[in-house]
C-alpha atoms as a PDB file:
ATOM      1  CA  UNK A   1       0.000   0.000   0.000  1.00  0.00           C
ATOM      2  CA  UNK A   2       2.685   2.479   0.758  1.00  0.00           C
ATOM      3  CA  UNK A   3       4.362   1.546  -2.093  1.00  0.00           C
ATOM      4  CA  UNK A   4       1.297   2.446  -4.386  1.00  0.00           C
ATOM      5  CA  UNK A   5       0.585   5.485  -2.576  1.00  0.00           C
ATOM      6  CA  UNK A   6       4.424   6.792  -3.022  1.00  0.00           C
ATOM      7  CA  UNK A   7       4.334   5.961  -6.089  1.00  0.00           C
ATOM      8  CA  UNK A   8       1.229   7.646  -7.554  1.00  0.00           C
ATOM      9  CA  UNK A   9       2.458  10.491  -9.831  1.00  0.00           C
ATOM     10  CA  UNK A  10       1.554  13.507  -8.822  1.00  0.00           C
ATOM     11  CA  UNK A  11       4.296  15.584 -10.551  1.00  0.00           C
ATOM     12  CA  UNK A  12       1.186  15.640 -12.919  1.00  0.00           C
ATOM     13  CA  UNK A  13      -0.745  17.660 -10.280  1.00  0.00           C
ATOM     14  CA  UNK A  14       2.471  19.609  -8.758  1.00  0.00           C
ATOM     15  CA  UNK A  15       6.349  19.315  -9.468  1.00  0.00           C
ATOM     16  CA  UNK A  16       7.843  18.135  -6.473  1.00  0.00           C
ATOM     17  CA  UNK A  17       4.831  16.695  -5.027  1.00  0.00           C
ATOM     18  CA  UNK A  18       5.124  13.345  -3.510  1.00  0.00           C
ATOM     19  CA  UNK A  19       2.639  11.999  -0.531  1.00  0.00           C
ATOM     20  CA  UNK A  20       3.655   9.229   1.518  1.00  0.00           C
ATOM     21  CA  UNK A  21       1.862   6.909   4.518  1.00  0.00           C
ATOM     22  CA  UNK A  22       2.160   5.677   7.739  1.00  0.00           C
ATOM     23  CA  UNK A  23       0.291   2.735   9.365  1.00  0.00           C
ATOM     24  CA  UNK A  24      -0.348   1.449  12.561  1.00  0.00           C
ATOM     25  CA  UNK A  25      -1.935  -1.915  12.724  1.00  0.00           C
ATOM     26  CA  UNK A  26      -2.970  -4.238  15.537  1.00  0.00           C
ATOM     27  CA  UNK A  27      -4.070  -7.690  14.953  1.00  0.00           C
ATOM     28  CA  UNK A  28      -7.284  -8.820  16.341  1.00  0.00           C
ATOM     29  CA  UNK A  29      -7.964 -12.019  18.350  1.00  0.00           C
ATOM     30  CA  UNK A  30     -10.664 -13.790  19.828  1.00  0.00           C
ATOM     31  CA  UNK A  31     -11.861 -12.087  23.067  1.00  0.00           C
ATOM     32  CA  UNK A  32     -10.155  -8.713  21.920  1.00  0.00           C
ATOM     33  CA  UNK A  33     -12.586  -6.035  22.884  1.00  0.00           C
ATOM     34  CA  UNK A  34     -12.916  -3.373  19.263  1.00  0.00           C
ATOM     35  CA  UNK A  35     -12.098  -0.473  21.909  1.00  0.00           C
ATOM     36  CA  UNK A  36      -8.613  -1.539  22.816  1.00  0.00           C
ATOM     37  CA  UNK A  37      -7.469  -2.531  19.075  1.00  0.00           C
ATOM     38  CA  UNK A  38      -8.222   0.350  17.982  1.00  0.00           C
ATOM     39  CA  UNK A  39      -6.362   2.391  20.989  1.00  0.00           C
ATOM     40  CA  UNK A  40      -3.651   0.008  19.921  1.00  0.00           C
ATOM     41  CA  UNK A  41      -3.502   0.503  16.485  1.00  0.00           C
ATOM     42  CA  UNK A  42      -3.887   4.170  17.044  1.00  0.00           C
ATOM     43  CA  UNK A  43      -1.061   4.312  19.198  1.00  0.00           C
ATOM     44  CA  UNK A  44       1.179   2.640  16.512  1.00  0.00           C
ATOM     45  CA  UNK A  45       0.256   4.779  13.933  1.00  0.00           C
ATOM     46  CA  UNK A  46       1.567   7.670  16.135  1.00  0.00           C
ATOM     47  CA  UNK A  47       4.621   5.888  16.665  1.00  0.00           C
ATOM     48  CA  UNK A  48       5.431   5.373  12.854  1.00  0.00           C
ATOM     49  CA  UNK A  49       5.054   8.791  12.500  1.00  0.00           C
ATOM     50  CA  UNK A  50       7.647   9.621  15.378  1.00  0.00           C
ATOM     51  CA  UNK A  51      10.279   6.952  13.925  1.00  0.00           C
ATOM     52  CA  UNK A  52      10.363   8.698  10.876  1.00  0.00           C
ATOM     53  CA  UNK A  53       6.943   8.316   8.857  1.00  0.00           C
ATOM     54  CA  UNK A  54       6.022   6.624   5.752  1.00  0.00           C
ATOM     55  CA  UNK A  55       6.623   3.274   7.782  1.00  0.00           C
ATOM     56  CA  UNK A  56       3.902   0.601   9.793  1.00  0.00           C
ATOM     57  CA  UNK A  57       4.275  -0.894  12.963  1.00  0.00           C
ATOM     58  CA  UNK A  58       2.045  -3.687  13.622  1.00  0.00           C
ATOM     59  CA  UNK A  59       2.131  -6.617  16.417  1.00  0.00           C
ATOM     60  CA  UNK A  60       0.104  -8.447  18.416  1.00  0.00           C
ATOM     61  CA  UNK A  61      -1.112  -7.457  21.695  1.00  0.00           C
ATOM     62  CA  UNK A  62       0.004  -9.761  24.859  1.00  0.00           C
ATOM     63  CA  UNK A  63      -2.227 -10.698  27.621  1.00  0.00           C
ATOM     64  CA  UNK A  64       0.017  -8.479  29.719  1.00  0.00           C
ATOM     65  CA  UNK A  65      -0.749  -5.536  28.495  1.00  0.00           C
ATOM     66  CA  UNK A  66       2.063  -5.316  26.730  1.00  0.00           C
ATOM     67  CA  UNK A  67       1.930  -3.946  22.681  1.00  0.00           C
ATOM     68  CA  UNK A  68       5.184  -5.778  20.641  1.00  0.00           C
ATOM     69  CA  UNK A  69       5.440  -4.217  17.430  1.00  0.00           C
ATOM     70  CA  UNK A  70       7.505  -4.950  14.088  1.00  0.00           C
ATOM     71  CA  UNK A  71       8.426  -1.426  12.705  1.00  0.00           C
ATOM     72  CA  UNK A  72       8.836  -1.828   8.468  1.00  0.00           C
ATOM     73  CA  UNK A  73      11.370   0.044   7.814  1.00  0.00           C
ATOM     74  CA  UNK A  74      10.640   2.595   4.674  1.00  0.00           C
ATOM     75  CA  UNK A  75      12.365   0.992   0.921  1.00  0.00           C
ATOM     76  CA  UNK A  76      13.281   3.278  -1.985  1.00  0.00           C
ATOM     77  CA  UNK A  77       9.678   3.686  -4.018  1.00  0.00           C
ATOM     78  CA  UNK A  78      10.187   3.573  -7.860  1.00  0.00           C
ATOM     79  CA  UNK A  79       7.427   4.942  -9.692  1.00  0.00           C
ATOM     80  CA  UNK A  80       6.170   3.053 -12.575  1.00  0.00           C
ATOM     81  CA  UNK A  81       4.889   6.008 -13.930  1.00  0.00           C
ATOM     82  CA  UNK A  82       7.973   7.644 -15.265  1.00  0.00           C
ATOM     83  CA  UNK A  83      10.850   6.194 -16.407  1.00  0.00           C
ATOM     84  CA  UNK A  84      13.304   7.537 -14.263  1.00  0.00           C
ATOM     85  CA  UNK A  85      13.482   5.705 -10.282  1.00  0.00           C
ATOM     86  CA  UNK A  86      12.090   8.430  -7.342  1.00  0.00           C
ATOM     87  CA  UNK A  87      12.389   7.811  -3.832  1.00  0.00           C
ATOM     88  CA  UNK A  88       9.685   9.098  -1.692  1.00  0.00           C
ATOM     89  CA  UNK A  89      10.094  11.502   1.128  1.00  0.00           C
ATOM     90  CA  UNK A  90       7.681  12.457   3.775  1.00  0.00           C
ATOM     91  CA  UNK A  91       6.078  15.478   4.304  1.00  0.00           C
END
């Protein structure tokens, strides 16, 4: 998805444009209450944004409490669109 979304050309709209995501994802389990994923996921989001944007972090919450996350680390975007490579940059 963030790959698609970088990669969108929007020099068409404005040169120098380029838009870029982040994502915070929690998994849901049997027995999770809606309320508490969400707060989860939330949080995550937040935290891809302060580790640099256009990243996800995404986990599973623990019985303890506890939120493990996997951060995905943001990759060189190459737009399909054009044929010269662009690398995405937040905003």
């Amino acid at each position: 998805m963030r790959a698609h979304v970088a990669a969108y050309p929007r020099e068409q709209i404005e040169k120098g444009l380029s838009v870029t995501i982040s994502l915070g994802v929690a998994n849901v389990a049997e027995g999770d209450e809606l309320p508490e994923v969400m707060t989860l996921a939330d949080r995550r989001l937040y935290a891809a944004k302060r580790a640099g944007r256009n990243r996800v972090e995404a986990g599973s919450a623990q019985s303890s409490g506890q939120a493990p996350s996997r951060s995905c680390t943001p990759a060189p975007v190459t737009s399909t669109a054009s044929s010269s490579p662009q690398v995405s940059t937040a905003i």
